[in-house]
C-alpha atoms as a PDB file:
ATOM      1  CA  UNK A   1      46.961 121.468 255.330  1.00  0.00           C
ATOM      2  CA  UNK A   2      44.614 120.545 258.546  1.00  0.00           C
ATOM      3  CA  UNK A   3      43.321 116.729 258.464  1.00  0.00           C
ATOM      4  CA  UNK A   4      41.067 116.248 261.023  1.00  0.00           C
ATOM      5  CA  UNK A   5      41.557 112.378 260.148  1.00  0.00           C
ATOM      6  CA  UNK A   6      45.198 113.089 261.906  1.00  0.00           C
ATOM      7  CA  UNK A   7      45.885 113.246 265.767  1.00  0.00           C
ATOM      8  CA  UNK A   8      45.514 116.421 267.667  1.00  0.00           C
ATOM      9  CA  UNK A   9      48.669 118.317 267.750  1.00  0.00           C
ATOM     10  CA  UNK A  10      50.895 117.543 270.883  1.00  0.00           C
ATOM     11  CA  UNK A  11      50.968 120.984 272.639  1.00  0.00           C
ATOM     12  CA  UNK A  12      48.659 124.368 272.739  1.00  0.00           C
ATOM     13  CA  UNK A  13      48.492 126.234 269.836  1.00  0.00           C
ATOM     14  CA  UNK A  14      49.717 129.744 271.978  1.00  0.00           C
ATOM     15  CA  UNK A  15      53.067 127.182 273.202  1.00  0.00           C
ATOM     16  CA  UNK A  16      55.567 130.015 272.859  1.00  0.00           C
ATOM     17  CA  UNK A  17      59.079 129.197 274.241  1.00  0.00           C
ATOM     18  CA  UNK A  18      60.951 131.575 271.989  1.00  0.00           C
ATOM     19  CA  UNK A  19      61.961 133.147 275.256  1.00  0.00           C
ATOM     20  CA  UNK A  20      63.428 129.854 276.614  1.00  0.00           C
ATOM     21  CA  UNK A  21      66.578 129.509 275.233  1.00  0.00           C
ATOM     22  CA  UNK A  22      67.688 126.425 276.885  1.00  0.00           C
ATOM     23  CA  UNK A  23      66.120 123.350 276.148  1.00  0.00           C
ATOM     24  CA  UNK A  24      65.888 120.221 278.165  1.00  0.00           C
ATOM     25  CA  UNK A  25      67.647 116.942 276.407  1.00  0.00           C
ATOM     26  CA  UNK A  26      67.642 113.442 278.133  1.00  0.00           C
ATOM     27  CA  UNK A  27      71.000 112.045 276.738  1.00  0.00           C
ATOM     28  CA  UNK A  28      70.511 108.721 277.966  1.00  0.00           C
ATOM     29  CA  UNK A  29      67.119 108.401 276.242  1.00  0.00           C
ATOM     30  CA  UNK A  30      68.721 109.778 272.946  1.00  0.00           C
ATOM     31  CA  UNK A  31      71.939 107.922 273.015  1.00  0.00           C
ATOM     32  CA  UNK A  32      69.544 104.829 273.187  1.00  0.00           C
ATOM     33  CA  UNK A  33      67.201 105.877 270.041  1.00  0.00           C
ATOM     34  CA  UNK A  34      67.410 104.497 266.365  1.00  0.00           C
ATOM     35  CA  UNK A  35      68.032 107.695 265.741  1.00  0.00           C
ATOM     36  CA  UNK A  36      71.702 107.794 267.201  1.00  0.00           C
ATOM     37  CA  UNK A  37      71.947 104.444 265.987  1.00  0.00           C
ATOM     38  CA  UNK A  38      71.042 104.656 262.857  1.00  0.00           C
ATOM     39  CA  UNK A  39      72.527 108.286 261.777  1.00  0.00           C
ATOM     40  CA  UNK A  40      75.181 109.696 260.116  1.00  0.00           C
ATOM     41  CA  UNK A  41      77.143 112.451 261.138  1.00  0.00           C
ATOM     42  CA  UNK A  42      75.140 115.064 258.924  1.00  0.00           C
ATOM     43  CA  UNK A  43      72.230 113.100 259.709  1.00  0.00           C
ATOM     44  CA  UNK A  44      72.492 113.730 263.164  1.00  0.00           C
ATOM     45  CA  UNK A  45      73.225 117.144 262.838  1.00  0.00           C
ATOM     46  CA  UNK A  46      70.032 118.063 261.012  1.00  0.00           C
ATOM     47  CA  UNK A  47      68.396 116.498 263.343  1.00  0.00           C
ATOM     48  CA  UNK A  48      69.271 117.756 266.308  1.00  0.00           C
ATOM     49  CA  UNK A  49      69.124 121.344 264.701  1.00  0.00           C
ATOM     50  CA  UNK A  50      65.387 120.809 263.563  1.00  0.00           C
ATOM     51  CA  UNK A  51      64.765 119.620 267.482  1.00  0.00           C
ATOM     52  CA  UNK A  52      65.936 122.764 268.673  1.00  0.00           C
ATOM     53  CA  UNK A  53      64.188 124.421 265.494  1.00  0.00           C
ATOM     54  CA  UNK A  54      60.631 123.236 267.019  1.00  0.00           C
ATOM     55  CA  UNK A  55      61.645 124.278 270.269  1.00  0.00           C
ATOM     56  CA  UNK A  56      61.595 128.098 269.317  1.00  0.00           C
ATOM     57  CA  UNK A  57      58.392 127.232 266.691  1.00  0.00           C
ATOM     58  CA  UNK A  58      54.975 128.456 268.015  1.00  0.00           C
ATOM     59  CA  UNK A  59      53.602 125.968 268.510  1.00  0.00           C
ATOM     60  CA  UNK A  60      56.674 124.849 270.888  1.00  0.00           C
ATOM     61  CA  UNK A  61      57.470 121.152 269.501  1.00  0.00           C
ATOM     62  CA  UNK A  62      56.704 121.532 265.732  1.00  0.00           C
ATOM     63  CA  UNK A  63      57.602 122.103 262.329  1.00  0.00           C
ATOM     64  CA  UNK A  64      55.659 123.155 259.509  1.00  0.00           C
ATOM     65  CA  UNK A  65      55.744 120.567 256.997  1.00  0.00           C
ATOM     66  CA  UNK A  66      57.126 122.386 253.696  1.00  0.00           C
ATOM     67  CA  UNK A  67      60.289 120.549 252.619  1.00  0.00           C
ATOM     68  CA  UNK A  68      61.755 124.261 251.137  1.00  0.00           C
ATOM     69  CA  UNK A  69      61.545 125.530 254.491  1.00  0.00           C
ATOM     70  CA  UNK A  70      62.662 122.294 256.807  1.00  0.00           C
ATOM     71  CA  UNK A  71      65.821 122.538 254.593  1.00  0.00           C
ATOM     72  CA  UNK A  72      66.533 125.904 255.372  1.00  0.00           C
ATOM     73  CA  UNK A  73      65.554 125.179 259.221  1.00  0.00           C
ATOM     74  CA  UNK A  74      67.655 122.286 259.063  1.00  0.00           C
ATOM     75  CA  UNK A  75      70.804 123.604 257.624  1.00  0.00           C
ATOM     76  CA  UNK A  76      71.204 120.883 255.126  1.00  0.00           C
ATOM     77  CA  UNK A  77      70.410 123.312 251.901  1.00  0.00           C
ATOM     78  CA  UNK A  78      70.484 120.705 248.763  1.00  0.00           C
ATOM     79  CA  UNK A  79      71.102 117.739 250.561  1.00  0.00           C
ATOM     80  CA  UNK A  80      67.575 117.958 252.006  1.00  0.00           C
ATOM     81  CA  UNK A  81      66.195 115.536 250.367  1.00  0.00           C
ATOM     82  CA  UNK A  82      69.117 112.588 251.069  1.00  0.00           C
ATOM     83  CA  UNK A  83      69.041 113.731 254.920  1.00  0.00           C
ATOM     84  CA  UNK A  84      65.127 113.562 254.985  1.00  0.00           C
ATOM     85  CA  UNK A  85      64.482 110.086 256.537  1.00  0.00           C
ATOM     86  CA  UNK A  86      66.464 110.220 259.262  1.00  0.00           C
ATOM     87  CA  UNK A  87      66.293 113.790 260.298  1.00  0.00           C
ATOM     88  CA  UNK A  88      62.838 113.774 260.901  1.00  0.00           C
ATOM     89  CA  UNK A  89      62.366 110.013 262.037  1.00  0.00           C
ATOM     90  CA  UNK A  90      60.287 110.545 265.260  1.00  0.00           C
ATOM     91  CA  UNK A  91      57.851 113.470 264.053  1.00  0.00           C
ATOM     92  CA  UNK A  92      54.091 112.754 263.211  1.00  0.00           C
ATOM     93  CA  UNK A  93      52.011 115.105 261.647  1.00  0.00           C
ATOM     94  CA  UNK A  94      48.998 116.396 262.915  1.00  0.00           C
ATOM     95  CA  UNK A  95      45.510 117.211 262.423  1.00  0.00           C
ATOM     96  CA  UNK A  96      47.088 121.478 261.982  1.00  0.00           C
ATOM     97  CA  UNK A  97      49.286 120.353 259.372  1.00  0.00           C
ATOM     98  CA  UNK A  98      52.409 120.228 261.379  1.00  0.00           C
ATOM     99  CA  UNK A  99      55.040 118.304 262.252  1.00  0.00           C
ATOM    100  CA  UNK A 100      54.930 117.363 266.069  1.00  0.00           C
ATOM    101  CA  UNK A 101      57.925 115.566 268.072  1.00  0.00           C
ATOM    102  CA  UNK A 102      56.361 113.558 270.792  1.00  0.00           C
ATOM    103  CA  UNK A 103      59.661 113.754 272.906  1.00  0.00           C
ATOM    104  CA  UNK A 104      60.440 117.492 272.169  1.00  0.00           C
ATOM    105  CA  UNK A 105      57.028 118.132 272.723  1.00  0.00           C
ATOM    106  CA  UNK A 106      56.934 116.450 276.673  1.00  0.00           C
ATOM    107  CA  UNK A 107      59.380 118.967 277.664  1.00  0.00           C
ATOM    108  CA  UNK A 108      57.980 122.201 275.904  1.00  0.00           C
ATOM    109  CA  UNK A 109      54.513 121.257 277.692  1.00  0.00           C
ATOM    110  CA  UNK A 110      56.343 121.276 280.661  1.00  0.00           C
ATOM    111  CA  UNK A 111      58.224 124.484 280.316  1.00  0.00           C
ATOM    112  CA  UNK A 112      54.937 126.027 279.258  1.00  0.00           C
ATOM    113  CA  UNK A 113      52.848 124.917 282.247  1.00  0.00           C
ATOM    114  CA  UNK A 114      55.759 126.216 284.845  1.00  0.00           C
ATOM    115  CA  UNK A 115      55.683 130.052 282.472  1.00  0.00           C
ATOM    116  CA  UNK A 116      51.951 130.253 282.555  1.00  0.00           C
ATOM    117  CA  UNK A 117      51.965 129.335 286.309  1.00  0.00           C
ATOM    118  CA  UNK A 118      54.766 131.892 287.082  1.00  0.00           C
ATOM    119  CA  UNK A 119      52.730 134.173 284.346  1.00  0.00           C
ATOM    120  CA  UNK A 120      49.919 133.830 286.563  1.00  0.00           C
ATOM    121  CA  UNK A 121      51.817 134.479 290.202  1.00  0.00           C
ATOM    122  CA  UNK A 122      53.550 137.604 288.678  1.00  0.00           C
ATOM    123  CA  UNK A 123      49.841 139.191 287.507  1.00  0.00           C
ATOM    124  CA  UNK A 124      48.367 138.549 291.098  1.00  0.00           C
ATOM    125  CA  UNK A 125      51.364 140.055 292.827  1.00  0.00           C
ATOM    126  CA  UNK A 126      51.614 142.948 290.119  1.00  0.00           C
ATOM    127  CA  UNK A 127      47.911 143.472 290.755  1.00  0.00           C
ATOM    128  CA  UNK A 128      48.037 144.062 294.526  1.00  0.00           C
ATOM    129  CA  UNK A 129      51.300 145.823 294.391  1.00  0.00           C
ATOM    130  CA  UNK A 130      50.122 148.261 291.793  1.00  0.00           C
ATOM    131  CA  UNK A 131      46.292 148.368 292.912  1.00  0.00           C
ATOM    132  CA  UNK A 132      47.351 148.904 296.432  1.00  0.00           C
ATOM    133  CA  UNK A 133      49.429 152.336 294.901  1.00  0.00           C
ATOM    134  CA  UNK A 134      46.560 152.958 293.028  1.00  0.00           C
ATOM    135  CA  UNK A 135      44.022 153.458 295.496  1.00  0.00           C
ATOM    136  CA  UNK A 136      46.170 155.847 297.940  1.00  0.00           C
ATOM    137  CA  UNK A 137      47.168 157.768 294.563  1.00  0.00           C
ATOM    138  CA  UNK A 138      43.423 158.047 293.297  1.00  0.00           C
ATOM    139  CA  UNK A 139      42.870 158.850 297.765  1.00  0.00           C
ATOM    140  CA  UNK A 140      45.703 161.716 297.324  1.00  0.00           C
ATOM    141  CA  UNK A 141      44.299 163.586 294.225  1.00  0.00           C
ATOM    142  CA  UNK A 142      41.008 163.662 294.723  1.00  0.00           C
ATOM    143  CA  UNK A 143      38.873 167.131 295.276  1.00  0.00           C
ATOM    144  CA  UNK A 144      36.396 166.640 298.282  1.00  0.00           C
ATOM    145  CA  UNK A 145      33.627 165.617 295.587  1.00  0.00           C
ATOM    146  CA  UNK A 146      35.588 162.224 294.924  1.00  0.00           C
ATOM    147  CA  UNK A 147      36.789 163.359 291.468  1.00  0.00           C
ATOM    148  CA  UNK A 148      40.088 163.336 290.150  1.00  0.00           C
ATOM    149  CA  UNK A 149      42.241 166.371 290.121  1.00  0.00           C
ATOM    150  CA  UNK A 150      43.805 166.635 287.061  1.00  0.00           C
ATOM    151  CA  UNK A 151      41.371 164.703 285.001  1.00  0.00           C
ATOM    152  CA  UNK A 152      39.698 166.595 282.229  1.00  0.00           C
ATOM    153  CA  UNK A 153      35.574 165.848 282.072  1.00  0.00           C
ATOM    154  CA  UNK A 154      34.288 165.431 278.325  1.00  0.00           C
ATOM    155  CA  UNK A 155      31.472 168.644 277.200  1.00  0.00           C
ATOM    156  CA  UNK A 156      28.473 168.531 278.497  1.00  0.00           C
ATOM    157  CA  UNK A 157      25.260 169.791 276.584  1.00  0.00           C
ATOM    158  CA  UNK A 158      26.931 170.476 272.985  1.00  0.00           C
ATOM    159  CA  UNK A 159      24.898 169.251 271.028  1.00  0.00           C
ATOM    160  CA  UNK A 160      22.864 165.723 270.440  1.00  0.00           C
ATOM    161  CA  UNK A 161      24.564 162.433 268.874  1.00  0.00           C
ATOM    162  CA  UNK A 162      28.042 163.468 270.603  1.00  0.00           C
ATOM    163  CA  UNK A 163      29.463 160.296 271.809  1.00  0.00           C
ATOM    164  CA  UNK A 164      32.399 160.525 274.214  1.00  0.00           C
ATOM    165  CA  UNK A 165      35.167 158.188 273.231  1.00  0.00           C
ATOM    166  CA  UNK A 166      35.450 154.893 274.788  1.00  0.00           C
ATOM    167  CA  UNK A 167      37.584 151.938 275.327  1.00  0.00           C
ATOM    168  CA  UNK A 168      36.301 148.224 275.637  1.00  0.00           C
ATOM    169  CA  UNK A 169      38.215 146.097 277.768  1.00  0.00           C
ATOM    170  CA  UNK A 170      37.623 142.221 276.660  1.00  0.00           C
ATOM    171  CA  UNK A 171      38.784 140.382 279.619  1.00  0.00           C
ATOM    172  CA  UNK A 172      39.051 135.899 279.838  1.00  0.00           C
ATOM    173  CA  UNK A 173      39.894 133.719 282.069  1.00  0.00           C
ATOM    174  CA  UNK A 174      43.733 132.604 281.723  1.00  0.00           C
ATOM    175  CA  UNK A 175      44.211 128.861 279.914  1.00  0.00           C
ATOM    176  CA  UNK A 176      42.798 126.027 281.558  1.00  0.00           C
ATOM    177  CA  UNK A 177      45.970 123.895 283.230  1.00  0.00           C
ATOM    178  CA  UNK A 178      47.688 121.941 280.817  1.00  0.00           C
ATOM    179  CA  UNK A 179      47.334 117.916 281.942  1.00  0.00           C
ATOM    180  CA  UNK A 180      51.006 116.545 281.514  1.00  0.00           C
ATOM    181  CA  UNK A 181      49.016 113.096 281.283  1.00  0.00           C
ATOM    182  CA  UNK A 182      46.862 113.551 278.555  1.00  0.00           C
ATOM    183  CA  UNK A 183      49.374 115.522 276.506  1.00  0.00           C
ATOM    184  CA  UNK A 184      52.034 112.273 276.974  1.00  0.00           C
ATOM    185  CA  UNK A 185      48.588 109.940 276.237  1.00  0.00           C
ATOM    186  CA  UNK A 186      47.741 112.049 273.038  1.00  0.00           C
ATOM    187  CA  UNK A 187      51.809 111.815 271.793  1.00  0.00           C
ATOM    188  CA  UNK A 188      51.331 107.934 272.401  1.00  0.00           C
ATOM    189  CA  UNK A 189      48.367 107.643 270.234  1.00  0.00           C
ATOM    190  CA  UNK A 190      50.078 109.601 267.272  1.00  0.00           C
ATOM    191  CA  UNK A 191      53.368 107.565 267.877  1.00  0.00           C
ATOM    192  CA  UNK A 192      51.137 104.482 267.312  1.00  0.00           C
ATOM    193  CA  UNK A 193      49.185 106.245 264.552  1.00  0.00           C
ATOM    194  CA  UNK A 194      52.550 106.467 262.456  1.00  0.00           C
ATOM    195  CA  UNK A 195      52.905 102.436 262.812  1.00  0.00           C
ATOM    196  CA  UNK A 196      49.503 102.234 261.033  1.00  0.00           C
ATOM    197  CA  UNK A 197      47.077 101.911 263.871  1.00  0.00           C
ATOM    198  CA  UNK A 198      43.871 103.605 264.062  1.00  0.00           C
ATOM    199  CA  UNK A 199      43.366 105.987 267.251  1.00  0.00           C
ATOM    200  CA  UNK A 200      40.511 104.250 268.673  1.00  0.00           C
ATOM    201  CA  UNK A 201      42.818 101.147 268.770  1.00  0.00           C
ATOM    202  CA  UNK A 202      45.485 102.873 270.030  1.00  0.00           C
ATOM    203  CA  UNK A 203      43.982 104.595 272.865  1.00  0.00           C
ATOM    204  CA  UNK A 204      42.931 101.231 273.963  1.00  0.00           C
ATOM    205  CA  UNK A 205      46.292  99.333 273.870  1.00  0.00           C
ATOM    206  CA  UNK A 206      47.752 102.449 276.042  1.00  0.00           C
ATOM    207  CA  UNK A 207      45.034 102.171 278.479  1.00  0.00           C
ATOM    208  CA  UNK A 208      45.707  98.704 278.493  1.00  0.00           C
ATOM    209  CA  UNK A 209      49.708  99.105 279.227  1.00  0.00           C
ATOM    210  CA  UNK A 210      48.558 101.811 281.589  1.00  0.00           C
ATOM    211  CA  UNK A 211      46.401  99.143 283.543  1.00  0.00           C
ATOM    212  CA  UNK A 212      48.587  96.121 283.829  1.00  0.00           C
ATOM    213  CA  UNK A 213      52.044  97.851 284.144  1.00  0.00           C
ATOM    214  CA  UNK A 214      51.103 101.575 285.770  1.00  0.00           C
ATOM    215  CA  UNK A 215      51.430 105.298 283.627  1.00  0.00           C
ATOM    216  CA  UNK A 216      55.028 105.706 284.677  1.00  0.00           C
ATOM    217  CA  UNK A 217      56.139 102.191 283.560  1.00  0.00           C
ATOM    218  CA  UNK A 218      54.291 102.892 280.308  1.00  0.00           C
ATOM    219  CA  UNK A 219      54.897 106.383 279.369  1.00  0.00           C
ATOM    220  CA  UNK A 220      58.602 105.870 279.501  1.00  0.00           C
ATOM    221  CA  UNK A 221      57.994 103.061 277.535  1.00  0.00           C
ATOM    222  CA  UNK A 222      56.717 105.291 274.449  1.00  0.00           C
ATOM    223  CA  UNK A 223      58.792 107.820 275.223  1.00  0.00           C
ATOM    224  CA  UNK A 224      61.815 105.452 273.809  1.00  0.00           C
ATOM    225  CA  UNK A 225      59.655 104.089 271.628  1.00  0.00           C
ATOM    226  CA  UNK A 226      59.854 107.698 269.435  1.00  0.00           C
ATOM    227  CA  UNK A 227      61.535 107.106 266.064  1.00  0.00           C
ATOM    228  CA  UNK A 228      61.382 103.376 266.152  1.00  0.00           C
ATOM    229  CA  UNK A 229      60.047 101.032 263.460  1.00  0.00           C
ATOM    230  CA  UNK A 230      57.772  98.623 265.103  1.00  0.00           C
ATOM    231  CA  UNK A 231      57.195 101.090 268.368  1.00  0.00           C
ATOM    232  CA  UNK A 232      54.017  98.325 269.909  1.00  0.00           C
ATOM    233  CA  UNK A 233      56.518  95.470 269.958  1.00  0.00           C
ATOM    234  CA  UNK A 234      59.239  98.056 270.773  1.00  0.00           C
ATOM    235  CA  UNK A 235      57.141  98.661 273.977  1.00  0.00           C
ATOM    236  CA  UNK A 236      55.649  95.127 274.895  1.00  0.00           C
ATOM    237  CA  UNK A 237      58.993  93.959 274.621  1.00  0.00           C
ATOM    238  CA  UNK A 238      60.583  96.984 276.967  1.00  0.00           C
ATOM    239  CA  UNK A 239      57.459  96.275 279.737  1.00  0.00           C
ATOM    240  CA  UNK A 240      57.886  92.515 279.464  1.00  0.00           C
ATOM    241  CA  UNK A 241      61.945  93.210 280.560  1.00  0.00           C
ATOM    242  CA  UNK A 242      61.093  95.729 283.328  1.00  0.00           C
ATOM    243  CA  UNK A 243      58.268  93.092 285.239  1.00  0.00           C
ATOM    244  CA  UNK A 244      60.916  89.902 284.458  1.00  0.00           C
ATOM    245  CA  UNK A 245      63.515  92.399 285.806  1.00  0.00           C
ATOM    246  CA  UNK A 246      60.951  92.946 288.925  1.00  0.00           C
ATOM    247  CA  UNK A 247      60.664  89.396 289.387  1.00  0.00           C
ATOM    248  CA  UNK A 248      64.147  88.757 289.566  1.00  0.00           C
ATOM    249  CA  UNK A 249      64.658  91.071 291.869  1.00  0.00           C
ATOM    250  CA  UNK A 250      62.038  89.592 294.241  1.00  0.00           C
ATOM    251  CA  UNK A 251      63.343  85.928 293.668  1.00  0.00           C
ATOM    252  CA  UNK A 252      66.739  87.490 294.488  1.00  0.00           C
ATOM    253  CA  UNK A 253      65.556  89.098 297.745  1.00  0.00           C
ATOM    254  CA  UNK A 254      63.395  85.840 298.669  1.00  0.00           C
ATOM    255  CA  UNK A 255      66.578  83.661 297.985  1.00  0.00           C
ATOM    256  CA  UNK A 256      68.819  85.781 299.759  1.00  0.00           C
ATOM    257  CA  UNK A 257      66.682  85.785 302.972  1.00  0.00           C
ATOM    258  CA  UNK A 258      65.732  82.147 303.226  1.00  0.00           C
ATOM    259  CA  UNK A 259      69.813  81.665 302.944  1.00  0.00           C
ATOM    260  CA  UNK A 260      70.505  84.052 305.946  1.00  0.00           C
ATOM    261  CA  UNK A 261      67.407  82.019 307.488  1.00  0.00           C
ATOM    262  CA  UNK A 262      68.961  78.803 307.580  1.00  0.00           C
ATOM    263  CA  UNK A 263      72.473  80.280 308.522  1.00  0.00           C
ATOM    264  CA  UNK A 264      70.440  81.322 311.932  1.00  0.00           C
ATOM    265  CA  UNK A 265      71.954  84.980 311.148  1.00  0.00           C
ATOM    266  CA  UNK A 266      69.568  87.646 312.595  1.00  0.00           C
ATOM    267  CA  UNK A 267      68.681  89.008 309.211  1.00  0.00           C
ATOM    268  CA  UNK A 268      69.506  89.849 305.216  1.00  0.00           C
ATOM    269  CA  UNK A 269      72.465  92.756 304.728  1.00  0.00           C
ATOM    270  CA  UNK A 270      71.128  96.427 303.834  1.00  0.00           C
ATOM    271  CA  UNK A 271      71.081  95.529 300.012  1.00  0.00           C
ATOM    272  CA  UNK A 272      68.983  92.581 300.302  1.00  0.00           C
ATOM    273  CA  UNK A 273      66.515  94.392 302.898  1.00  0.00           C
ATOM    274  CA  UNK A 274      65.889  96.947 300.501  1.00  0.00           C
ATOM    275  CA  UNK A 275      65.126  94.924 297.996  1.00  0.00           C
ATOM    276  CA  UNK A 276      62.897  92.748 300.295  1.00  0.00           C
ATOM    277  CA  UNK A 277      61.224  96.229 300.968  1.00  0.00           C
ATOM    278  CA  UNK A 278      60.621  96.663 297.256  1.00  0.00           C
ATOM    279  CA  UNK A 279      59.457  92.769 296.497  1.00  0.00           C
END
């Protein structure tokens, strides 16, 4: 049922991939998760089944959250219940009701933004290939009055209140562009929701990782935080290792110059230039 108390859901509610039958999986992200860690083999296997599951849900990314149906979805029949846990560890429900994976999710947003953009491309080149035909057909068939040969004209004069039949055309403007940012933003602040946080307080601890160690640095940071228990310390920790890993890479390429220095040798080897560059 829809809690508006819950975070937004993590992709568009017209997300329809059911068309995409291949769906993107980073195995080096999911061979590091809890998840593979953690599992057992049937485990796993519902698991992966209700990821691909949510991939051909509308919308893209989700589940509904009935336990009847996830244990038809998931293939585990009666042992729903015992393969619960695990199988679903990473989803968060949202404020529609469903359940939304935050990593499944990041790819079906950006499988959706490269179908509405080729969508789009496909309708402008339809249109002036097809308009273009039009107007030398409509030029072709014409009498000399301009009108169409061919083309009954309703009754004139029969009669008040006659109405000639009509057709509205409703037209919009397509979806605005879907922000790949935002999206990966909103999937951090539900991630942290699930640890117990409140959204205002997790919007500002992102925007906080997102100012001292940059978007990229953070948003893989909860991306492999999905499905873990304590995902804040799950990320300090992973940011603290990449800037210690930074500075030993610049103490590395300082050392390794000032050596060369003293030797009176011209300069560092390739390796240690490039990470000079880097430093």
């Amino acid at each position: 049922m829809p809690n508006a108390d819950l975070p937004a859901p993590l992709t568009p509610s017209d997300c329809d991939l059911r068309d995409f039958a291949f769906m993107p999986v980073d195995t080096v992200r999911l061979l590091d998760s809890d998840l593979f860690a953690l599992s057992t083999g049937d485990e796993f296997k519902a698991a992966m089944t209700l990821w691909c599951k949510a991939w051909q849900q509308v919308p893209a990314g989700s589940l509904p959250a009935d336990d009847r149906v996830l244990a038809h979805l998931s293939g585990a029949g009666t042992k729903w219940q015992k393969l619960k846990p695990i199988a679903l560890r990473g989803f968060v429900e949202c404020s529609d009701g469903r359940l939304y994976h935050p990593v499944v999710c990041e790819k079906a947003t950006e499988a959706w933004a490269k179908k509405l953009s080729y969508r789009e491309r496909s309708k402008k080149g339809n249109n002036k290939r097809w308009g273009s035909q039009k107007d030398d057909q409509q030029h072709s068939q014409s009498d000399p009055s301009g009108k169409a040969l061919g083309v009954l004209e309703p009754p004139k004069g029969q009669g008040e209140g006659q109405k000639k039949d009509s057709v509205t055309i409703v037209t919009g403007a397509m979806p605005s562009p879907i922000d790949p940012k935002k999206v990966l933003f909103d999937a951090g602040v539900a991630l942290l929701g699930e640890a117990g946080l409140s959204a205002k307080t997790a919007r500002s601890l992102i925007a906080k990782w997102f100012k001292n160690h940059g978007e990229e640095a953070t948003n893989a940071a909860l991306l492999s935080a999905a499905g873990r228990a304590e995902p804040v310390s799950w990320i300090e920790a992973r940011l603290r290792t990449k800037v210690a890993a930074q500075d030993e890479a610049r103490e590395a390429s300082r050392s390794t110059a000032e050596r060369y220095r003293r030797m009176a040798i011209p300069g560092p080897p390739v390796d240690a230039r490039k990470l000079e560059e880097h430093a």
